[in-house]
Protein backbone atom coordinates (compact mmCIF):
# COMPACT_ATOMS: atom_id res chain seq x y z
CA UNK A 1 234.70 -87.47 200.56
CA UNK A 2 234.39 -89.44 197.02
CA UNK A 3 231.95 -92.28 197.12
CA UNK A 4 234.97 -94.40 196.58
CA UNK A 5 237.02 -93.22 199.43
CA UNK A 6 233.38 -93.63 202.09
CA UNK A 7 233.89 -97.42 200.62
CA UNK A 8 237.31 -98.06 201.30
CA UNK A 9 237.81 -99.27 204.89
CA UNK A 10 240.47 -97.25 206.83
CA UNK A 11 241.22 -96.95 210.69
CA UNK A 12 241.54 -93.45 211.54
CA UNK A 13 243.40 -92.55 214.61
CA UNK A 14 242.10 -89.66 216.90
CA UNK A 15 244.72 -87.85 218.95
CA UNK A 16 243.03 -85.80 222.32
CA UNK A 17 244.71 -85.32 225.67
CA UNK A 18 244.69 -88.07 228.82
CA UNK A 19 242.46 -86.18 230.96
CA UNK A 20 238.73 -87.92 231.59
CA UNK A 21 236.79 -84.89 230.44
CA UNK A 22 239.37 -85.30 227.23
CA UNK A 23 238.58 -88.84 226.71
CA UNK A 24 235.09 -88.57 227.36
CA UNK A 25 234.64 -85.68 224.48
CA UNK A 26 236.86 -87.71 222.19
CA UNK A 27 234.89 -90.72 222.50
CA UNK A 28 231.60 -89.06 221.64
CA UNK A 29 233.44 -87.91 218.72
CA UNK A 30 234.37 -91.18 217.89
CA UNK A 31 231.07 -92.65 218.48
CA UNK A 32 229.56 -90.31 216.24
CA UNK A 33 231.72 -91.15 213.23
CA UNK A 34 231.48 -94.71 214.15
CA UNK A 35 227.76 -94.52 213.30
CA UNK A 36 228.10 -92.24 209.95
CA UNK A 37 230.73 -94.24 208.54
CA UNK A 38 230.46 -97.91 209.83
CA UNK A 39 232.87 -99.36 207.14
CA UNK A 40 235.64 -97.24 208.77
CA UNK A 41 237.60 -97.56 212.84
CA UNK A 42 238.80 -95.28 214.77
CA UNK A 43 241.29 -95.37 217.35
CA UNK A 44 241.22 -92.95 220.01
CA UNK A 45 245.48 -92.05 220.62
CA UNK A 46 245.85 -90.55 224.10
CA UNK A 47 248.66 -88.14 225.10
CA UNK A 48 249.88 -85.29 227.85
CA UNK A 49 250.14 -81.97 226.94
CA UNK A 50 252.22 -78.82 228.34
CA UNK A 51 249.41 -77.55 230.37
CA UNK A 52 248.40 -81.50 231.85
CA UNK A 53 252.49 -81.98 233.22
CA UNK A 54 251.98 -78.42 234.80
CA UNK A 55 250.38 -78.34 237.59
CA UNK A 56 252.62 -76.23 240.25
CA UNK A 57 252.38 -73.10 238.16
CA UNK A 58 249.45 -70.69 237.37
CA UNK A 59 248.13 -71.04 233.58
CA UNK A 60 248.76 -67.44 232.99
CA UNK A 61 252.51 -67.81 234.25
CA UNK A 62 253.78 -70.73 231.85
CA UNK A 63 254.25 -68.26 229.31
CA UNK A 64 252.53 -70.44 226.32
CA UNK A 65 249.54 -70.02 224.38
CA UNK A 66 249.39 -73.65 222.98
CA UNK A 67 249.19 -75.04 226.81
CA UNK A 68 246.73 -77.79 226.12
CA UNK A 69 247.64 -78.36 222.22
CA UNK A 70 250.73 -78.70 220.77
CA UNK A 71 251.52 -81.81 221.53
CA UNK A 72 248.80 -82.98 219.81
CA UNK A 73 249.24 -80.27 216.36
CA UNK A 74 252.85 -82.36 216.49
CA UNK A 75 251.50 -85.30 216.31
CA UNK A 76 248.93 -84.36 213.54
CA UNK A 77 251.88 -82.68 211.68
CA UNK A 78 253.63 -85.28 211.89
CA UNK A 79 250.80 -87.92 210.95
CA UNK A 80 250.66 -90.40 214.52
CA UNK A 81 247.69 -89.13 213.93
CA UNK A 82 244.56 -87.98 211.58
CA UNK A 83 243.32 -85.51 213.61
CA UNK A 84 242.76 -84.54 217.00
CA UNK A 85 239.90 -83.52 219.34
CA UNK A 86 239.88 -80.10 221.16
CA UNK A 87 238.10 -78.04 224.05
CA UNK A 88 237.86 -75.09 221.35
CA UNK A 89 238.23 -72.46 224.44
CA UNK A 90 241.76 -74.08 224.12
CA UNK A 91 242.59 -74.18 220.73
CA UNK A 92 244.95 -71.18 219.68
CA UNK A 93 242.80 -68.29 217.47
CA UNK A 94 245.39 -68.31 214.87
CA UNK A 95 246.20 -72.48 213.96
CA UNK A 96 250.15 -73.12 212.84
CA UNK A 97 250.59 -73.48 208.96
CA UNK A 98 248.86 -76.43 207.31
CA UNK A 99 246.47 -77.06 210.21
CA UNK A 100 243.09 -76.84 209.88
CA UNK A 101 239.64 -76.43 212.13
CA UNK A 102 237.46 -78.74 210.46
CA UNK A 103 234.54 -79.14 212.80
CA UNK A 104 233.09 -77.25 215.55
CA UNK A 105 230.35 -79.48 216.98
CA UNK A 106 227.46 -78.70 218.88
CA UNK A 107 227.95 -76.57 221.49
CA UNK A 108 227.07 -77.87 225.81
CA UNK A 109 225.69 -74.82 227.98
CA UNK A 110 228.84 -72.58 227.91
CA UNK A 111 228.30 -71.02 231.11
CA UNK A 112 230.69 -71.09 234.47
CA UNK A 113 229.59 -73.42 237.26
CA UNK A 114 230.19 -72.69 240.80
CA UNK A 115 230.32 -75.58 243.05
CA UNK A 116 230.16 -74.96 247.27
CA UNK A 117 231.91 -77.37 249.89
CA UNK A 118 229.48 -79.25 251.92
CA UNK A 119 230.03 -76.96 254.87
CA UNK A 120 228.62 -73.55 252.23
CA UNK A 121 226.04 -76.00 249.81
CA UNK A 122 223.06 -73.67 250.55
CA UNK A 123 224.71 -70.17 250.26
CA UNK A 124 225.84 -68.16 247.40
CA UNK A 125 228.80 -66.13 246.22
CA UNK A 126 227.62 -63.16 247.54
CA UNK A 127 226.25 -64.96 250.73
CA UNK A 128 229.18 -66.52 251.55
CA UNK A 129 231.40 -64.96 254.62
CA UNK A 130 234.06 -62.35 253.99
CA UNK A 131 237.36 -64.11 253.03
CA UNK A 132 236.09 -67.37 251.86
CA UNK A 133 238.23 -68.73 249.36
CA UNK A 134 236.86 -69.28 245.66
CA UNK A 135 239.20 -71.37 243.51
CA UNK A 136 239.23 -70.88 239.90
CA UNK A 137 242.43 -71.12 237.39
CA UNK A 138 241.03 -68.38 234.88
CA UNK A 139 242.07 -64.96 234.88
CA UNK A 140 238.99 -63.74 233.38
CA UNK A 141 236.53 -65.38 235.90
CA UNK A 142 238.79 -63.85 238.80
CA UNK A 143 238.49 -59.95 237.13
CA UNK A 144 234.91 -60.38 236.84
CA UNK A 145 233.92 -62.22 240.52
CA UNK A 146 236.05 -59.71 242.02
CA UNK A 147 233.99 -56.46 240.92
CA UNK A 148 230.91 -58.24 241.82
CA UNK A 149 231.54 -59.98 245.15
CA UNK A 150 234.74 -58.03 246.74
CA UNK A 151 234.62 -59.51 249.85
CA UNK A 152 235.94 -62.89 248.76
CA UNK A 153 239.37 -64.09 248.00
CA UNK A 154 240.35 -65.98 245.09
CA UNK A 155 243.30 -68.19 244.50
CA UNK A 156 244.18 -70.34 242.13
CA UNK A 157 243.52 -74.17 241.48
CA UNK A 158 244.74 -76.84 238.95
CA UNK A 159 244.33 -80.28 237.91
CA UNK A 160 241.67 -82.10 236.30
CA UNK A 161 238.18 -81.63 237.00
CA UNK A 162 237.95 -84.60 239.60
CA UNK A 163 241.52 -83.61 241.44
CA UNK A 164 239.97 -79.56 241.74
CA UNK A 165 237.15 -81.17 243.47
CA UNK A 166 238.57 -83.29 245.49
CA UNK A 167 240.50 -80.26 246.65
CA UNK A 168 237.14 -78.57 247.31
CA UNK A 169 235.49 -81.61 249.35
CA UNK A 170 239.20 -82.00 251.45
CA UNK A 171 237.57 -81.10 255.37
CA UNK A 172 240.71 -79.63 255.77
CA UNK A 173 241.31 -77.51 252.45
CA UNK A 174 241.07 -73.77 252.40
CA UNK A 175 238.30 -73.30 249.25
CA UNK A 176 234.65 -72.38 250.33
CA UNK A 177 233.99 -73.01 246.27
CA UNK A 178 235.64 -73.48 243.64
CA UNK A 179 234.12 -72.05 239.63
CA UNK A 180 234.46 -74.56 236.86
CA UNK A 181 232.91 -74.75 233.31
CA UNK A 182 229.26 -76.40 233.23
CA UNK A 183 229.98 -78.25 230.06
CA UNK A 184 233.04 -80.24 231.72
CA UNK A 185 230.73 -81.41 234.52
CA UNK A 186 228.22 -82.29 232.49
CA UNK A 187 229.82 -84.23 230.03
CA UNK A 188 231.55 -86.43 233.06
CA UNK A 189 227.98 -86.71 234.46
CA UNK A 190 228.46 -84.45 237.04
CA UNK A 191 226.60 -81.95 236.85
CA UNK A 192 224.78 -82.66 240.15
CA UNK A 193 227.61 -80.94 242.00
CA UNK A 194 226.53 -77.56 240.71
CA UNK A 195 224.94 -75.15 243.22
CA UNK A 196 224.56 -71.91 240.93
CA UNK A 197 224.75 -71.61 236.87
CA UNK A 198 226.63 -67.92 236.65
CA UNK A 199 224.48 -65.54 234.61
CA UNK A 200 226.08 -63.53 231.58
CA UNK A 201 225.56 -60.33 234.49
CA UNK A 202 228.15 -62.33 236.82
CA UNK A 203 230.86 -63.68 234.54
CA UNK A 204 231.05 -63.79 230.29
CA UNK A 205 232.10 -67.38 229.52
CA UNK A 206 235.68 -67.84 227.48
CA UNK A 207 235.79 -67.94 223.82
CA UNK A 208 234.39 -70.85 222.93
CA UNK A 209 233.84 -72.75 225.96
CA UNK A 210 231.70 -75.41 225.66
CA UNK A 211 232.63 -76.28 222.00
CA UNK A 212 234.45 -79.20 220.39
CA UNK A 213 236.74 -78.23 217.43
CA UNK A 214 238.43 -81.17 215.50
CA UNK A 215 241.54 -80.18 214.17
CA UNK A 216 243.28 -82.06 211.15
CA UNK A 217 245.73 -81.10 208.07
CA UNK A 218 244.68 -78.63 205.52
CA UNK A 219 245.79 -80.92 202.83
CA UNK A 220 244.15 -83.85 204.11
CA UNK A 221 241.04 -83.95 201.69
CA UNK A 222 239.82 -87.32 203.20
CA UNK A 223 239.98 -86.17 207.13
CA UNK A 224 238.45 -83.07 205.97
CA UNK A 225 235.66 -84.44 204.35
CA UNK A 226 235.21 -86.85 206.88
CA UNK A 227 234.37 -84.52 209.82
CA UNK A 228 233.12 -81.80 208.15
CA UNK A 229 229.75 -83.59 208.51
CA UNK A 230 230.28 -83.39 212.62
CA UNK A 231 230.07 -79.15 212.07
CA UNK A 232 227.08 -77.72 213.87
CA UNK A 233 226.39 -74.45 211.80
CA UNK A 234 225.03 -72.44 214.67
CA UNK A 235 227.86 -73.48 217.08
CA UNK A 236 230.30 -72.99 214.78
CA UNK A 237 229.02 -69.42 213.73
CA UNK A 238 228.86 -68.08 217.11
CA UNK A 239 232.33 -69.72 217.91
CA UNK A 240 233.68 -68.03 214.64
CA UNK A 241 232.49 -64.72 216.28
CA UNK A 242 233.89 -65.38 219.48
CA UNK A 243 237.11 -66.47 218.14
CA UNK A 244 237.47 -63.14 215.85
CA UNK A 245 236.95 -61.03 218.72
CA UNK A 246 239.48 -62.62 220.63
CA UNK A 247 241.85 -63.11 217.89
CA UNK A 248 241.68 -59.13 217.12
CA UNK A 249 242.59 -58.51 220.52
CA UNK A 250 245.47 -60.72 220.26
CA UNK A 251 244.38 -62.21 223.72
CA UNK A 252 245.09 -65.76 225.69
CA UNK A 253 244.73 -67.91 228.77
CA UNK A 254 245.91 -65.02 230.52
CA UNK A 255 244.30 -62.37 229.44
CA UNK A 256 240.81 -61.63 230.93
CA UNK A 257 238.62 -61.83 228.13
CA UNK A 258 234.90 -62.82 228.53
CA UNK A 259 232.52 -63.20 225.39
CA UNK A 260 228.38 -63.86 225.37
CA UNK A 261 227.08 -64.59 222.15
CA UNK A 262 223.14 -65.43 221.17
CA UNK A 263 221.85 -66.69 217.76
CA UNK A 264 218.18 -65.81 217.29
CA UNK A 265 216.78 -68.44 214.87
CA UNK A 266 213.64 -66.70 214.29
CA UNK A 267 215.16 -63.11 213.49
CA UNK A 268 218.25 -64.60 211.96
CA UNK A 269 220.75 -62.49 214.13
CA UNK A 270 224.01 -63.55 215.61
CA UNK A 271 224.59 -60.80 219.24
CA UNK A 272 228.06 -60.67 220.21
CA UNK A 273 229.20 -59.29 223.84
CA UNK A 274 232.92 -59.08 224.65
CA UNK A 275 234.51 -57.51 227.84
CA UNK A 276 237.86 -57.10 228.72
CA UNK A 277 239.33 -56.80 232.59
CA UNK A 278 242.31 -55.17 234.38
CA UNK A 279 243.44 -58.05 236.72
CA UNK A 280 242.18 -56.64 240.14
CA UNK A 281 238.31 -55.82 238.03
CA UNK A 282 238.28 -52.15 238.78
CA UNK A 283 238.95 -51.39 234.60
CA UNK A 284 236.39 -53.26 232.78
CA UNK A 285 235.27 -52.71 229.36
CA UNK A 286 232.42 -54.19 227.37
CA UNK A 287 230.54 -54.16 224.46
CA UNK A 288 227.76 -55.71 222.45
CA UNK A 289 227.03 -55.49 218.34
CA UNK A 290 224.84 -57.89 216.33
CA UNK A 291 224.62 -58.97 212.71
CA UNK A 292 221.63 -60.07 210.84
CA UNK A 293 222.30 -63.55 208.97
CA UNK A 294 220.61 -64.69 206.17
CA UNK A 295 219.96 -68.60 206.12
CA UNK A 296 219.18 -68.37 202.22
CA UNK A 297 222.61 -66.83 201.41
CA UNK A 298 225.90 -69.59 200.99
CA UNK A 299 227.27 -70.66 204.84
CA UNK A 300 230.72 -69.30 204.08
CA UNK A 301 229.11 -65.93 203.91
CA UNK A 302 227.29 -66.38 206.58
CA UNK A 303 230.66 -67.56 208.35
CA UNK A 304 232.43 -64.11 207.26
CA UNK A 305 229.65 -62.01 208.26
CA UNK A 306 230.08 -64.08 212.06
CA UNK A 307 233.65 -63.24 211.50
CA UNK A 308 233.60 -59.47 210.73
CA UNK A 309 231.14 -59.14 214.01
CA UNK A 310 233.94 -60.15 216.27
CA UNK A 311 236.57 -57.80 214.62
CA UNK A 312 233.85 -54.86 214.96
CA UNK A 313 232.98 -56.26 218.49
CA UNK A 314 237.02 -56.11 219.07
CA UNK A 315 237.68 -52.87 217.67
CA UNK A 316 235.37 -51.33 219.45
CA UNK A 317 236.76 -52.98 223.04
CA UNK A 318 239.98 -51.43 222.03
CA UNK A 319 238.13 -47.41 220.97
CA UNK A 320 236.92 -47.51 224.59
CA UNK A 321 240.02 -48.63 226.04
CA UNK A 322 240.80 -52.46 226.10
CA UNK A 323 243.91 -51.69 224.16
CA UNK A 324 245.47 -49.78 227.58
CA UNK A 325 244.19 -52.77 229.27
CA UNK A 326 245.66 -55.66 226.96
CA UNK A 327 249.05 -53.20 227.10
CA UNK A 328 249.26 -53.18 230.76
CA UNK A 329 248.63 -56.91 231.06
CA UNK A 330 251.25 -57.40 228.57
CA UNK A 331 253.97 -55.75 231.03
């Protein structure tokens, strides 16, 4: 941004979804720019989205990759607003024409969560009785639980993250636990509710979970500027890598797809691991490749070298036979 345009006070309108996780990531977005550029204000601009009005149907039924999002790309396109705040994991690999990721910020543990109903609080999944119910909305965590603890049942469950736990805590409700992202109940202080952390060996995370991306128009020179100072590099290079992979497979909300990726600072190397899951978990492919980043070359190299290990990652997911997977989930 030109020294004259930091000067010039503006109110800049944020556009995110209703939800209280939503609100509660925009306003640390908010809060941030609020403190790098007092001179300007910003007003937050909440609205629902496709996947907030449905609740009745499974995500991977709707039929829409843009569940949690367009809304919002309409109102940036259409300029309600400046730009919008996104859970990344929900933000579409491949943005519509003229839009524009401008900052991934730094990343909250991106790890699944289970949480237990006061009646299971001291077991675990694979202590729990034969038949309890697990609730979960994602595809991907249901192909993976399911290899690893078979004796459980797993049905789905929607709504924000204080209506799926009030489903959990109802005496009367079937769900033994229900698996939720740790980033979502952390960030609404809740994190006190989780009994177990899933390890990498249990369930890969989503693309991107536990990122913020803030999306505004490419030709926007002003908004871009403005939040490309909220970019966390090493965030935003593993997310680049996570979002390649995924955007090579041509994959979605309901396509189980589970990533783990791992900067090491002191060896300068960005590990990707990718798997891809028939529905029931019997078929399940995976894979890991690193790349070795050098901080002294230019970031956007850096960012295409993060890029490229996703396609390789992806590519070979498909040699050993994701591609037969992806094609049967397709049908």
């Amino acid at each position: 941004m030109s020294e004259q345009q930091q000067q010039q006070p503006r109110t800049f309108r944020i556009g995110t979804r209703k939800s209280q996780l939503a609100m509660v990531q925009t306003q640390l977005v908010c809060s941030t720019l609020e403190s790098l550029y007092p001179q300007h204000k910003f007003e937050i601009v909440a609205m629902s989205t496709t996947g907030d009005r449905i609740l009745d149907v499974a995500l991977s039924k709707i039929g829409e990759k843009a569940l949690f999002t367009k809304e919002l790309e309409v109102a940036l396109e259409d300029g309600r607003v400046d730009f919008v705040v996104h859970s990344l994991k929900d933000l579409p690999t491949t943005l519509p024409a003229g839009m524009y990721l401008g900052a991934v910020m730094e990343r909250e543990n991106p790890h699944d969560a289970l949480v237990l109903s006061e009646k299971h609080k001291d077991a675990t999944l694979a202590s729990l009785p034969a038949g309890s119910v697990i609730g979960t909305s994602s595809l991907r965590r249901v192909a993976q639980l399911k290899r690893a603890y078979p004796h459980l049942v797993f049905t789905d469950v929607r709504g924000n993250l204080n209506t799926r736990l009030a489903k959990l805590d109802d005496p009367s409700g079937p769900y033994a636990g229900i698996v939720l992202a740790v980033a979502g109940l952390t960030r609404i202080h809740l994190a006190h509710r989780i009994s177990h952390i899933l390890t990498p060996a249990e369930s890969l995370h989503a693309v991107s979970q536990g990122a913020l991306g803030v999306e505004c128009r490419e030709n926007d020179q002003v908004c871009t500027d403005l939040i490309d100072s909220l970019n966390h590099t090493n965030t935003r290079l593993a997310c680049t890598s996570e979002r390649s992979l995924m955007r090579t497979l041509e994959g979605g909300c309901s396509v189980p797809i589970g990533v783990n990726s791992a900067l090491d600072q002191q060896k300068h190397t960005l590990s990707l691991r990718g798997l891809v899951a028939s529905l029931d978990g019997q078929n399940v492919v995976e894979h890991e490749s690193s790349v070795a980043l050098d901080p002294s070359v230019p970031l956007n190299q850096q960012y295409h070298l993060a890029n490229q290990l996703g396609v390789d990652v992806a590519n070979k997911l498909i040699e050993l036979g994701a591609g037969a997977i992806l094609k049967e989930l397709a049908h």
